[in-house]
N, C-alpha and C. Protein backbone atom coordinates (compact mmCIF):
# COMPACT_ATOMS: atom_id res chain seq x y z
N UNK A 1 -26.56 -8.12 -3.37
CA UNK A 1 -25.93 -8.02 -2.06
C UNK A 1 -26.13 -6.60 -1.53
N UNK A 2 -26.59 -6.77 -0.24
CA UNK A 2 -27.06 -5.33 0.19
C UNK A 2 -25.73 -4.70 1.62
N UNK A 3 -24.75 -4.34 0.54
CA UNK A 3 -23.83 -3.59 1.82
C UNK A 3 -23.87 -2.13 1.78
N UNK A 4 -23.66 -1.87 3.12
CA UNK A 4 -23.94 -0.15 3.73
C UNK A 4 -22.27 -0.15 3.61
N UNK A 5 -22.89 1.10 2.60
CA UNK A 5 -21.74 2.07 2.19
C UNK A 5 -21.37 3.10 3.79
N UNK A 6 -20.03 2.87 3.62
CA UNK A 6 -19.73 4.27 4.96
C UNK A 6 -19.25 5.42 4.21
N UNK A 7 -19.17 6.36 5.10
CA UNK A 7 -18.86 7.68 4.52
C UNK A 7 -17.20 7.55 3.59
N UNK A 8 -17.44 8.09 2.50
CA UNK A 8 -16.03 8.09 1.44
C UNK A 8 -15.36 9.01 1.94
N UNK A 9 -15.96 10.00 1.64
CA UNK A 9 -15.10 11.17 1.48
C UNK A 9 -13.73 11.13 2.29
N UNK A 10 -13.35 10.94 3.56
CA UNK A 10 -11.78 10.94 3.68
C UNK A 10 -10.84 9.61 3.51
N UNK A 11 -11.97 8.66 2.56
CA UNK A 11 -11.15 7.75 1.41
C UNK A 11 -10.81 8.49 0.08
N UNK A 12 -11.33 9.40 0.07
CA UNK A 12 -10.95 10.37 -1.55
C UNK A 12 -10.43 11.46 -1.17
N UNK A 13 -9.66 11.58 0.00
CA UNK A 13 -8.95 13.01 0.37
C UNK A 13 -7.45 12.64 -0.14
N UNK A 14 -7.24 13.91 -0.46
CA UNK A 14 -5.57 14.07 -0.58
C UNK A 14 -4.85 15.00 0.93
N UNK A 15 -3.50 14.11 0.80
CA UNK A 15 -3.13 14.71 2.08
C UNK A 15 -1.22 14.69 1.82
N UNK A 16 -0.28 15.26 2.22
CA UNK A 16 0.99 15.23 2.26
C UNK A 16 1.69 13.55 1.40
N UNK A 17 0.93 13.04 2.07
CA UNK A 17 1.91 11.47 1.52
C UNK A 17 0.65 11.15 0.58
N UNK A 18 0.09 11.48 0.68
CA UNK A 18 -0.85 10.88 -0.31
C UNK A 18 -1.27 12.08 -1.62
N UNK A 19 -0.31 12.41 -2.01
CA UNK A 19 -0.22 14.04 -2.84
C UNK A 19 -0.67 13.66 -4.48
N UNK A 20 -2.09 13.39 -4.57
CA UNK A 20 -2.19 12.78 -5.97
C UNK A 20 -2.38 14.24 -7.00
N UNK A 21 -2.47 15.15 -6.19
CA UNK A 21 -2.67 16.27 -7.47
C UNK A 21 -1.35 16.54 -7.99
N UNK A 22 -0.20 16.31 -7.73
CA UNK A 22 0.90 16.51 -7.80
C UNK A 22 0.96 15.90 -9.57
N UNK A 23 1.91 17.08 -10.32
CA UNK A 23 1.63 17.00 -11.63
C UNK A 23 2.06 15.70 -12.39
N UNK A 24 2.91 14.80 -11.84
CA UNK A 24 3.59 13.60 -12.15
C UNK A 24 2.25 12.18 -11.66
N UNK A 25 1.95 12.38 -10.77
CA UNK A 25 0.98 11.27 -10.09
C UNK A 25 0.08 11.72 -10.89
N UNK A 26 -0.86 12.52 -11.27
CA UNK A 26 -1.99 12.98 -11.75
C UNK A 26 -2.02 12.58 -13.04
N UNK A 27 -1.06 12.93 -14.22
CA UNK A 27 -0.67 12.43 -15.48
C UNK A 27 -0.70 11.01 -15.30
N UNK A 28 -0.26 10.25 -14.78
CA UNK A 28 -0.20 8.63 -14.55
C UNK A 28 -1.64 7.85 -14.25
N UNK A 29 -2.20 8.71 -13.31
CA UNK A 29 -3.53 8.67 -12.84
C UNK A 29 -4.22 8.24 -14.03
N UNK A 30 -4.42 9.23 -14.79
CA UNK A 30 -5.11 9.93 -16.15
C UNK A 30 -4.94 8.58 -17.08
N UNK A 31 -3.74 8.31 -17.21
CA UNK A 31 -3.05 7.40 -18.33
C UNK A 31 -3.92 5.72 -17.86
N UNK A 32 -3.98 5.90 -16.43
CA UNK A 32 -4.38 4.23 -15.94
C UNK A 32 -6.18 4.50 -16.16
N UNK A 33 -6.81 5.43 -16.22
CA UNK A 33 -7.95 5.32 -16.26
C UNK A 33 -8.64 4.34 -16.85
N UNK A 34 -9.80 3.38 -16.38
CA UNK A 34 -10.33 2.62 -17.01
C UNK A 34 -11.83 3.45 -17.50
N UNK A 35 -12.67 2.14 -18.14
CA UNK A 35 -14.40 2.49 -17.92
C UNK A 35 -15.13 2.60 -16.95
N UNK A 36 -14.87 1.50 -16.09
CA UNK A 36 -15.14 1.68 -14.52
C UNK A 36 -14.21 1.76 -13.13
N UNK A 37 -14.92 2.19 -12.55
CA UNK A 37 -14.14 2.42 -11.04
C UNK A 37 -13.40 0.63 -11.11
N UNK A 38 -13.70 -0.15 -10.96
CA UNK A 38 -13.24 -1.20 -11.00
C UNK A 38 -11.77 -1.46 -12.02
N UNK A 39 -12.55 -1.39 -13.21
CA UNK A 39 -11.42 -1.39 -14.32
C UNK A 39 -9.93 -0.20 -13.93
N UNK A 40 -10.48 0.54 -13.61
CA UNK A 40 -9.94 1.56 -13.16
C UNK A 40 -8.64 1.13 -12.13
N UNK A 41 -9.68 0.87 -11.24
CA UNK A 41 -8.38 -0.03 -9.77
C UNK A 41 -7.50 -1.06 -10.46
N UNK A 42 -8.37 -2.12 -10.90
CA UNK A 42 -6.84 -2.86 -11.91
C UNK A 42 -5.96 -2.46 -12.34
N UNK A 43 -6.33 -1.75 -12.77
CA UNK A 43 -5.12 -0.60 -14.12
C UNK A 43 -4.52 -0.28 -12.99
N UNK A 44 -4.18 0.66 -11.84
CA UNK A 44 -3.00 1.39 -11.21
C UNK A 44 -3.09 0.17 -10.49
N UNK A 45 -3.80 -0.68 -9.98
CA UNK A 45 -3.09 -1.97 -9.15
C UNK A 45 -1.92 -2.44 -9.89
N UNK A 46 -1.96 -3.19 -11.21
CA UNK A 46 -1.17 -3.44 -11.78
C UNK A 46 0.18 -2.98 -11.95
N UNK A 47 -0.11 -1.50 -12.51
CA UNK A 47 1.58 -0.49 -12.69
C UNK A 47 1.96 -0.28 -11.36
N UNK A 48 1.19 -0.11 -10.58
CA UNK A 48 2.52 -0.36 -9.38
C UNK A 48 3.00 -1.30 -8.70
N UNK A 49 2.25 -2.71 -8.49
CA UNK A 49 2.88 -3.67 -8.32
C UNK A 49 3.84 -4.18 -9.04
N UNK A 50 3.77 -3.50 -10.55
CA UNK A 50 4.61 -4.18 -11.54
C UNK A 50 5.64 -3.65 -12.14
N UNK A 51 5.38 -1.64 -12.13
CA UNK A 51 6.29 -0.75 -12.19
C UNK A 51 7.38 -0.69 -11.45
N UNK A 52 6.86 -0.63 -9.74
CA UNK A 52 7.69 0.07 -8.94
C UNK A 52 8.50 -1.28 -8.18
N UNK A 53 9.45 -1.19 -7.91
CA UNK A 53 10.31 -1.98 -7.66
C UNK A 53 10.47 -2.17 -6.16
N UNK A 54 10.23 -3.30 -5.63
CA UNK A 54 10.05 -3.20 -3.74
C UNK A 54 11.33 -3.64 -3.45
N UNK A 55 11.89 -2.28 -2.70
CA UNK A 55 13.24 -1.85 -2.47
C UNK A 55 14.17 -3.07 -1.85
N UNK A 56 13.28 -4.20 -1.21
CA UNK A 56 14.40 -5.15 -1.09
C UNK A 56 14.70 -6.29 -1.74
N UNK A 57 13.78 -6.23 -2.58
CA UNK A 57 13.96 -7.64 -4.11
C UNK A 57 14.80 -7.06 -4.71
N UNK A 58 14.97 -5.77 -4.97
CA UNK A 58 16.20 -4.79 -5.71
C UNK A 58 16.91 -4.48 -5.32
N UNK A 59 16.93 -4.60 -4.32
CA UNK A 59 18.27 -3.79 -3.17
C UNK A 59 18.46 -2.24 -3.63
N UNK A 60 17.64 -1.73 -3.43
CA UNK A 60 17.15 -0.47 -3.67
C UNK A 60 17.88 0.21 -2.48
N UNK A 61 18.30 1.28 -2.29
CA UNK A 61 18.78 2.09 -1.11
C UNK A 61 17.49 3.62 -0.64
N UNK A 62 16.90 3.57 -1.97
CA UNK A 62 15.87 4.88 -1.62
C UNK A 62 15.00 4.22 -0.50
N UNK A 63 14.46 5.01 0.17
CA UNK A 63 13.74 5.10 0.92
C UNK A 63 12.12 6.07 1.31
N UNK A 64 11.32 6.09 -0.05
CA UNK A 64 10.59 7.43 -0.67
C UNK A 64 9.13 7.10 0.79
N UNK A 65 9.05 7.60 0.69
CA UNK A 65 7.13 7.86 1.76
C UNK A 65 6.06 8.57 0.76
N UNK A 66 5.99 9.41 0.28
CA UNK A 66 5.00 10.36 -0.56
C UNK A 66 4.72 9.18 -1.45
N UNK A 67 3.49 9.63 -2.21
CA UNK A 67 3.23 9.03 -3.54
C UNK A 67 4.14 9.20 -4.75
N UNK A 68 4.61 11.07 -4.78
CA UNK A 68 5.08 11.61 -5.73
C UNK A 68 6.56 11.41 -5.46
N UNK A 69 6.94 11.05 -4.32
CA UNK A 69 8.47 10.89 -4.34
C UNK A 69 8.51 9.48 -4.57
N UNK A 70 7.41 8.03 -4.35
CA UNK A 70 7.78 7.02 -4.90
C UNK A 70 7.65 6.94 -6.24
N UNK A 71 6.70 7.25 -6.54
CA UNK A 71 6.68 7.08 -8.33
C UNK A 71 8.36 7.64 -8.94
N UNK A 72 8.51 8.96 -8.23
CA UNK A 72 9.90 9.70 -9.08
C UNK A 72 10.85 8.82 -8.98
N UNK A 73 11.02 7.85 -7.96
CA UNK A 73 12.09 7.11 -7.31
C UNK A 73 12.00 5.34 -8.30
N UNK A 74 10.70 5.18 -8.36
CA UNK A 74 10.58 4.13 -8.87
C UNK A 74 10.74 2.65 -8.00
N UNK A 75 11.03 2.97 -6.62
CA UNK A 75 11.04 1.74 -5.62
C UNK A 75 10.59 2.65 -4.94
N UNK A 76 9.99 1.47 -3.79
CA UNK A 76 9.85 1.63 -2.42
C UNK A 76 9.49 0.14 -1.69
N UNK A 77 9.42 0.36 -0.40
CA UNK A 77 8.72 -0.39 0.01
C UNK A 77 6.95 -1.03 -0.05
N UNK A 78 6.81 -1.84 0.53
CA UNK A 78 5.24 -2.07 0.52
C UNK A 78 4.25 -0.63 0.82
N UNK A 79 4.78 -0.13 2.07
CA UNK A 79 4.44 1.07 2.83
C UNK A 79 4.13 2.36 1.46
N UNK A 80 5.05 2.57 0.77
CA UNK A 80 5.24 3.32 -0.25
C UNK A 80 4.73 2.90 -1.60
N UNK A 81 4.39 1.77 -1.83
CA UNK A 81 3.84 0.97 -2.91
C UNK A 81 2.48 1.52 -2.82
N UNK A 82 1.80 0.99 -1.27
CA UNK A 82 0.78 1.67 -1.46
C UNK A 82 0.25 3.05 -1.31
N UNK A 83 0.92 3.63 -0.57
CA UNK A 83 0.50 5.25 -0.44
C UNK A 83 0.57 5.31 -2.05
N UNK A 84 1.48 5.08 -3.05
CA UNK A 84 1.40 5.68 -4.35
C UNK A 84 -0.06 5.14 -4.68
N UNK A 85 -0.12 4.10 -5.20
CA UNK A 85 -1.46 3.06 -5.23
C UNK A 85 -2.98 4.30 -4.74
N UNK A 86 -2.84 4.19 -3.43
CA UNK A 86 -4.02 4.84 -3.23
C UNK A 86 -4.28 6.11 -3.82
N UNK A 87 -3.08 6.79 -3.98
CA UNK A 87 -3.19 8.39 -4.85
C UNK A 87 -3.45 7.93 -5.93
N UNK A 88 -3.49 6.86 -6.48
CA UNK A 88 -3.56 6.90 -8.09
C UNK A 88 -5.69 6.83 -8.12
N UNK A 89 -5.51 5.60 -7.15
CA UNK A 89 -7.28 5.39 -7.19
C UNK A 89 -8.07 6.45 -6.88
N UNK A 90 -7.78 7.57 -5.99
CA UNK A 90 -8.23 8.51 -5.61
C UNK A 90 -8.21 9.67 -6.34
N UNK A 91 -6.95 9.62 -7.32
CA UNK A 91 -7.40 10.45 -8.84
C UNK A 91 -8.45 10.25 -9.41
N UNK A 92 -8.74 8.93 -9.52
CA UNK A 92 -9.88 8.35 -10.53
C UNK A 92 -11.04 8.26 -9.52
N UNK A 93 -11.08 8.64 -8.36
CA UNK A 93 -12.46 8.73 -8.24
C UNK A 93 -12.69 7.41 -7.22
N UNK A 94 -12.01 6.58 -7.44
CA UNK A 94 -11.95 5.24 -6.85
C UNK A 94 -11.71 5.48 -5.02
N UNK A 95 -12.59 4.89 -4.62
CA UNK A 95 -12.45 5.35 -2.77
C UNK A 95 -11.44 4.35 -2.12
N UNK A 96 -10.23 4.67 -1.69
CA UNK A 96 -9.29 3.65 -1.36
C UNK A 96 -8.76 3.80 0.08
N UNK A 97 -8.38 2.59 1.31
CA UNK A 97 -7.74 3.25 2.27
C UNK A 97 -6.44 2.57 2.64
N UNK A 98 -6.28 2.43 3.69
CA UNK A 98 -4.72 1.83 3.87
C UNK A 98 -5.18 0.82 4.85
N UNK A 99 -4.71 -0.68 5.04
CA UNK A 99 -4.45 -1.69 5.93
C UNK A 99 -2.96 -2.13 6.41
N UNK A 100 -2.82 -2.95 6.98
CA UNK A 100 -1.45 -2.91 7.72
C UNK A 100 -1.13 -4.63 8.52
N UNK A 101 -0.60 -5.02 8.56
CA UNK A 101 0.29 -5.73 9.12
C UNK A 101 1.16 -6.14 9.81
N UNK A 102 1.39 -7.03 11.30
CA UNK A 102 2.50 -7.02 11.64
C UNK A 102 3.09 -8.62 11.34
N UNK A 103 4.23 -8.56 11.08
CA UNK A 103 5.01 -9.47 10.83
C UNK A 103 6.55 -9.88 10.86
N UNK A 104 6.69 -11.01 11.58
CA UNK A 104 8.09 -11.36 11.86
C UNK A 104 9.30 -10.63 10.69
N UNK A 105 10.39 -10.10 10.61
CA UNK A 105 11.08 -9.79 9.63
C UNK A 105 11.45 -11.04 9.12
N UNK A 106 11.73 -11.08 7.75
CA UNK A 106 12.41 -12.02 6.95
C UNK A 106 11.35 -13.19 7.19
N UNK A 107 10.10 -13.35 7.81
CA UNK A 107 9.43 -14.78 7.82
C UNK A 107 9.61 -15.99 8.95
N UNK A 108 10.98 -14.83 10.22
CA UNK A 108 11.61 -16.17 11.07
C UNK A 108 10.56 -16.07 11.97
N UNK A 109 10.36 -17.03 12.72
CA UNK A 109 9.43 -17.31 13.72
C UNK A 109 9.60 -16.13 15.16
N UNK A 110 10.93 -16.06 15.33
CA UNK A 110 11.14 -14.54 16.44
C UNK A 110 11.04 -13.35 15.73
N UNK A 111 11.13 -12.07 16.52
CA UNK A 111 11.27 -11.08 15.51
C UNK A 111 12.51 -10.61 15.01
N UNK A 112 13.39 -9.81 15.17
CA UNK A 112 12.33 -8.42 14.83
C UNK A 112 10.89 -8.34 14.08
N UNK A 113 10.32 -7.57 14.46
CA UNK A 113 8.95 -7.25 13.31
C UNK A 113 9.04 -6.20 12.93
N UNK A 114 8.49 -5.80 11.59
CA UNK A 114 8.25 -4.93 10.56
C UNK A 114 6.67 -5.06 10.55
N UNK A 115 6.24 -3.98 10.11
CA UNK A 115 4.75 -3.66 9.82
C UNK A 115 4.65 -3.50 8.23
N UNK A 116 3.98 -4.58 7.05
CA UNK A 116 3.45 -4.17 6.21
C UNK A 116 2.28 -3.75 6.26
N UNK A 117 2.37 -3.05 4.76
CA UNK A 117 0.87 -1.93 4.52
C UNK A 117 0.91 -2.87 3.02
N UNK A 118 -0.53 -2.33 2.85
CA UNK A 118 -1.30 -3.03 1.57
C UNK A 118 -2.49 -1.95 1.70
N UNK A 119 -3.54 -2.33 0.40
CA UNK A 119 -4.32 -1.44 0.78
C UNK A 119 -6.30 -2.05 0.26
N UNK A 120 -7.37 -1.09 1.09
CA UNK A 120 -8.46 -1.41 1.06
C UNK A 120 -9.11 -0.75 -0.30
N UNK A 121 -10.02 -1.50 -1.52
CA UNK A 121 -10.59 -0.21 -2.54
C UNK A 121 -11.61 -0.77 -2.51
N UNK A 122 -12.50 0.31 -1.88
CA UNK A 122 -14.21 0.22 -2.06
C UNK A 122 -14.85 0.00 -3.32
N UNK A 123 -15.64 -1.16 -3.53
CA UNK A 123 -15.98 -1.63 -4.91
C UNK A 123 -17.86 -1.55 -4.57
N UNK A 124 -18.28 -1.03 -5.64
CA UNK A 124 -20.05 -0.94 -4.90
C UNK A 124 -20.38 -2.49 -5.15
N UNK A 125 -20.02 -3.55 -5.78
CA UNK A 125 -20.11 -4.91 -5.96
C UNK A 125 -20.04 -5.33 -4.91
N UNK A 126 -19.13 -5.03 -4.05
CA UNK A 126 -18.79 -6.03 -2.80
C UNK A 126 -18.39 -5.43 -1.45
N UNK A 127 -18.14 -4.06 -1.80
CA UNK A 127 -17.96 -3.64 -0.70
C UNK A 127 -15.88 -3.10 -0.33
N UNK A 128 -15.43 -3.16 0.49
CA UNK A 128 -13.91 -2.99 1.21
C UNK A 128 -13.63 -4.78 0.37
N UNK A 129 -12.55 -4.13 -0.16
CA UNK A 129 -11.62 -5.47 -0.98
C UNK A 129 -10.12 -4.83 -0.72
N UNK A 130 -9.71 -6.15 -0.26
CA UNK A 130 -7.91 -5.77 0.37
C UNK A 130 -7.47 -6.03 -0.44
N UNK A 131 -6.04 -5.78 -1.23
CA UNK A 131 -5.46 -6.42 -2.52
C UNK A 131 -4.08 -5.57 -1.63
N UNK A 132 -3.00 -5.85 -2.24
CA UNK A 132 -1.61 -6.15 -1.42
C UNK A 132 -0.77 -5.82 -3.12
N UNK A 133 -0.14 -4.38 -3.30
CA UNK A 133 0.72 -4.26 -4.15
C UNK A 133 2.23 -4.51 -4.12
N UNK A 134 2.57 -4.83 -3.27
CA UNK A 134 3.95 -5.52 -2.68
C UNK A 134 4.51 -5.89 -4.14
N UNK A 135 4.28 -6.71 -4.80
CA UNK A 135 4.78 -7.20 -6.33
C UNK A 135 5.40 -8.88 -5.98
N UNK A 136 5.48 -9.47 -7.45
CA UNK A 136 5.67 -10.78 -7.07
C UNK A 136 7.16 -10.90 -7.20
N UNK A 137 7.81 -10.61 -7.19
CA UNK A 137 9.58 -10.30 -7.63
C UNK A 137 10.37 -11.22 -6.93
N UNK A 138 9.77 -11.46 -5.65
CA UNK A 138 10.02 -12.45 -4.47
C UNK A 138 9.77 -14.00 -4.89
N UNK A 139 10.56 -14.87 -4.85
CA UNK A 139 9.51 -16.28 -4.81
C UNK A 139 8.58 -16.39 -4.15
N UNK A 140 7.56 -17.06 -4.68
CA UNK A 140 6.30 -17.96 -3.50
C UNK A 140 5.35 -16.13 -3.60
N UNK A 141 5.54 -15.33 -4.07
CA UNK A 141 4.44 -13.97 -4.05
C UNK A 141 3.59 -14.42 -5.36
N UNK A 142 2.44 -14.23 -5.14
CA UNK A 142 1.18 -14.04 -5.96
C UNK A 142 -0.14 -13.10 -5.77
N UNK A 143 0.61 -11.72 -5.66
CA UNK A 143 -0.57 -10.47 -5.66
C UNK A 143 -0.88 -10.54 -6.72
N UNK A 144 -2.23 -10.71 -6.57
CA UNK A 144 -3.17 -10.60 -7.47
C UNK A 144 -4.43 -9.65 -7.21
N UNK A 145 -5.32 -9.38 -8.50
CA UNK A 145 -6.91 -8.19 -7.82
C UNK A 145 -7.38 -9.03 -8.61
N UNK A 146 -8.05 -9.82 -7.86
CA UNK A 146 -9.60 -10.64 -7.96
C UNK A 146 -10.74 -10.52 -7.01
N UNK A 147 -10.92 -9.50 -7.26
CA UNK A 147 -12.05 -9.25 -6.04
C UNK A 147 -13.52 -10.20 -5.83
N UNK A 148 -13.66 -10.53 -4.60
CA UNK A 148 -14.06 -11.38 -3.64
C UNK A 148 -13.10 -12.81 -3.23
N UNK A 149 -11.69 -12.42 -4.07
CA UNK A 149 -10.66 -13.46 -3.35
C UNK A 149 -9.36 -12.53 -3.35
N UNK A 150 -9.24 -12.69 -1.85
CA UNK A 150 -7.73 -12.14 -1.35
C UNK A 150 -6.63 -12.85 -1.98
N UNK A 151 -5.84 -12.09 -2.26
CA UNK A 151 -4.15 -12.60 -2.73
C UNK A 151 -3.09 -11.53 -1.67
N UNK A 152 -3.13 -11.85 -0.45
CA UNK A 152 -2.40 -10.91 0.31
C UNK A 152 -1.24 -11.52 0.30
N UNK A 153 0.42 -10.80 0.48
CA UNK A 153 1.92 -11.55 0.19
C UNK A 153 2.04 -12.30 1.54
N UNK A 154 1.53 -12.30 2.70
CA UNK A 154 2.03 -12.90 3.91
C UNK A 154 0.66 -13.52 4.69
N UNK A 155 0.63 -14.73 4.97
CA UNK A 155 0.07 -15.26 5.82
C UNK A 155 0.33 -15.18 7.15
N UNK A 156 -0.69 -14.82 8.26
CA UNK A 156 0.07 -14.61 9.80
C UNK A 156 0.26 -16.35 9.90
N UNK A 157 1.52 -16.05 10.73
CA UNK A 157 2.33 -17.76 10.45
C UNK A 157 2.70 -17.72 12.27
N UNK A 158 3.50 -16.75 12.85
CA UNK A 158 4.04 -16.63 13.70
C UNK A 158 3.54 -15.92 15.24
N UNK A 159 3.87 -16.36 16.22
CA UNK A 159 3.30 -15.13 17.42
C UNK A 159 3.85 -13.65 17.03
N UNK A 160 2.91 -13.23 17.56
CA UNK A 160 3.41 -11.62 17.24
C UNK A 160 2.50 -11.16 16.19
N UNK A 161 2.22 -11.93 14.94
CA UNK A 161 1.83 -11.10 14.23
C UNK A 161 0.29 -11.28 14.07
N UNK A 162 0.23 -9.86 12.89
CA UNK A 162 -1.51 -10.00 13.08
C UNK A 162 -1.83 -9.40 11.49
N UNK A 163 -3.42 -9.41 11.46
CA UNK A 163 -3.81 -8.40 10.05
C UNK A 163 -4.43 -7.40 11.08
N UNK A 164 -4.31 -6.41 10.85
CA UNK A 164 -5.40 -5.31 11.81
C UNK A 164 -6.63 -4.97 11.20
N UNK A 165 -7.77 -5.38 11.15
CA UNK A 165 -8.45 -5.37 10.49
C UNK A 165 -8.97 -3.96 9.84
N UNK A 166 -8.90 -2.95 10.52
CA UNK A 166 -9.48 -1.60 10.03
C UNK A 166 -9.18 -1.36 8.56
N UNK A 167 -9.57 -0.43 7.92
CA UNK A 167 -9.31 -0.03 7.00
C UNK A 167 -8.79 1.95 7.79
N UNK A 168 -8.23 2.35 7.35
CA UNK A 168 -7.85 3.71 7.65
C UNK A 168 -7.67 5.04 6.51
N UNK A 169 -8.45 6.04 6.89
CA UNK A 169 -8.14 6.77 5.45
C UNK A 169 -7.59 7.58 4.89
N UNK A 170 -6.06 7.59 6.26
CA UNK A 170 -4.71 8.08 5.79
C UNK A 170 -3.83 6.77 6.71
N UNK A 171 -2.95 6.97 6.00
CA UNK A 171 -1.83 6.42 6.62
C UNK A 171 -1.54 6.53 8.38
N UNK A 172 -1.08 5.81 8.77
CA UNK A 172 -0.53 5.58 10.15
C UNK A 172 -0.07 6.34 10.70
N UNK A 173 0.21 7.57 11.54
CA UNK A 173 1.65 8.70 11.54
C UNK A 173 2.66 7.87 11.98
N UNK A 174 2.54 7.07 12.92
CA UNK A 174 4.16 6.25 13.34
C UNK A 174 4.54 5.53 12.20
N UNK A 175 3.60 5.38 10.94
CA UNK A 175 4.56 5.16 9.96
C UNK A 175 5.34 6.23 8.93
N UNK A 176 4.35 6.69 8.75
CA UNK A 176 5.01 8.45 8.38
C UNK A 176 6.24 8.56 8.84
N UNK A 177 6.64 8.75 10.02
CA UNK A 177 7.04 9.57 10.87
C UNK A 177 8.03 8.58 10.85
N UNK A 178 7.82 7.18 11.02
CA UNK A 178 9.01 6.22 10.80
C UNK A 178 10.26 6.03 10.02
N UNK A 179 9.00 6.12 8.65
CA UNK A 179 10.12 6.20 7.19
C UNK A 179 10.65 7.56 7.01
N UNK A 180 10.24 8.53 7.61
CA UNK A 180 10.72 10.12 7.28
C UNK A 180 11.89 10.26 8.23
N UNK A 181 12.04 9.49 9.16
CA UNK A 181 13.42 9.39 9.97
C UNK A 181 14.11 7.84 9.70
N UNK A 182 14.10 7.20 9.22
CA UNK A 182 14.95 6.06 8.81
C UNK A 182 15.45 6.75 7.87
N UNK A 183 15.01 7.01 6.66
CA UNK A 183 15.47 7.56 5.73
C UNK A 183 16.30 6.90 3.95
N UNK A 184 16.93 6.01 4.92
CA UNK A 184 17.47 4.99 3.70
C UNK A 184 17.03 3.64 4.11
N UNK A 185 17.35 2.80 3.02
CA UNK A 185 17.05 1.27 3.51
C UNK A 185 18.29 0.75 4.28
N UNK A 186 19.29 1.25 4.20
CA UNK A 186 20.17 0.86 4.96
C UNK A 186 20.17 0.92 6.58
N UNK A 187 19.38 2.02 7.34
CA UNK A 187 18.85 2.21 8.30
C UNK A 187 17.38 1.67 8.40
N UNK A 188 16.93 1.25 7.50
CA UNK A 188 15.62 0.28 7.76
C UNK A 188 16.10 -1.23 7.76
N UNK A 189 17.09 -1.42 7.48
CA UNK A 189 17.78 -3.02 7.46
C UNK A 189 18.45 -3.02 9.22
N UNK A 190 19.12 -2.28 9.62
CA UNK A 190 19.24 -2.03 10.95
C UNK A 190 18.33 -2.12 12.04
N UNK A 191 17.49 -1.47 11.67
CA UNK A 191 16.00 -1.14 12.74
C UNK A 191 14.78 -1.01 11.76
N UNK A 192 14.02 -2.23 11.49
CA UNK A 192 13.00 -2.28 10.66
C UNK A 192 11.69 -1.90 11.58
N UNK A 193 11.22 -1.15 10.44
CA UNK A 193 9.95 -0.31 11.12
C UNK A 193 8.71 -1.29 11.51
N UNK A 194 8.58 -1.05 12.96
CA UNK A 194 7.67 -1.84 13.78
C UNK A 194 6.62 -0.92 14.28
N UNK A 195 5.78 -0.08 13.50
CA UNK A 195 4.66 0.90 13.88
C UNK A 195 3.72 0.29 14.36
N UNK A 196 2.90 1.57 15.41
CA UNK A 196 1.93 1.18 16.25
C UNK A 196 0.81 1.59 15.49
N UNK A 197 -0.65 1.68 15.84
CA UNK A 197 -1.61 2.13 15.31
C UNK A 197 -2.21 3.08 15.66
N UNK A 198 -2.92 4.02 15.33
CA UNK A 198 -3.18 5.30 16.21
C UNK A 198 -4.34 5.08 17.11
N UNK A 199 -4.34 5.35 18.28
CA UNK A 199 -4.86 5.78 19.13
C UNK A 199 -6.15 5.88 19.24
């Protein structure tokens, strides 16, 4: 299969939320390493879908954004699932970016809407592969990394919502900027974050 590689490099950048040199993410990094870039992505796909706890199957009250403040925290949201996720692949070398979602809250057909994130890891086999660390903790969830078959947690079901197709190779700022002023989940249960895309 002959796919054109695009430029990596600000899929392998580190940046504020995405802080993989940070001495806690980096050690973890290290620990998930596989033989290959591939093997590699499994390994931190796995511990964080399976480690970190998505703050509303737990009723979690943190509310972390960074990589290094979700790992310390041990929940987050999807949003935070993957920013950690991508710092881990991007330790190892692995070129990863961020995708996004909009979707009805709770699954009802009106909104409110919330925006999930999941994320893109460049595989030289196949190219941009989406995989969704959300975790299965939920009934009816089956994230899985089988690359050349998607296991994403939400099907678009409803008006309103969408997959955005881009891949991006930082995070959103209106999501940044979202979760850094909500702050707890208790104020994200109030007014669930409905980010735009940049510009």
């Amino acid at each position: 299969m002959n796919i054109s590689q695009p430029d990596l490099g600000p899929f392998l950048a580190a940046s504020e939320a995405i802080d993989f040199r940070q001495t806690d993410v980096a050690e973890l990094a290290r620990g998930l390493a596989g033989a290959t870039p591939r093997a590699s992505a499994q390994r931190c796909f796995d511990w964080v879908r399976d480690r970190i706890e998505h703050s509303v199957d737990f009723k979690r009250e943190e509310l972390p954004c960074s990589a290094a403040d979700t790992l310390a925290a041990g929940t987050g949201l999807c949003l935070a699932k993957s920013h950690l996720l991508v710092a881990l692949l991007r330790a190892n070398g692995v070129a990863a970016g961020f995708c996004y979602q909009r979707l009805t809250q709770g699954g009802r057909p009106t909104g409110p809407h919330c925006t999930h994130g999941f994320v893109a890891v460049w595989l030289e086999e196949g190219g941009w592969y989406r995989c969704d660390p959300r975790g299965n903790s939920k009934p009816g969830m089956d994230c899985q990394f089988t690359p050349g078959v998607e296991n994403l947690a939400y099907p678009v079901r409803h008006e309103g919502e969408c997959i955005h197709p881009e891949v991006w190779a930082q995070p959103w700022p209106s999501v940044l900027e979202g979760m850094r002023t909500l702050g707890t989940m208790a104020r994200y249960r109030l007014a669930p974050l409905d980010a735009a895309p940049p510009e």
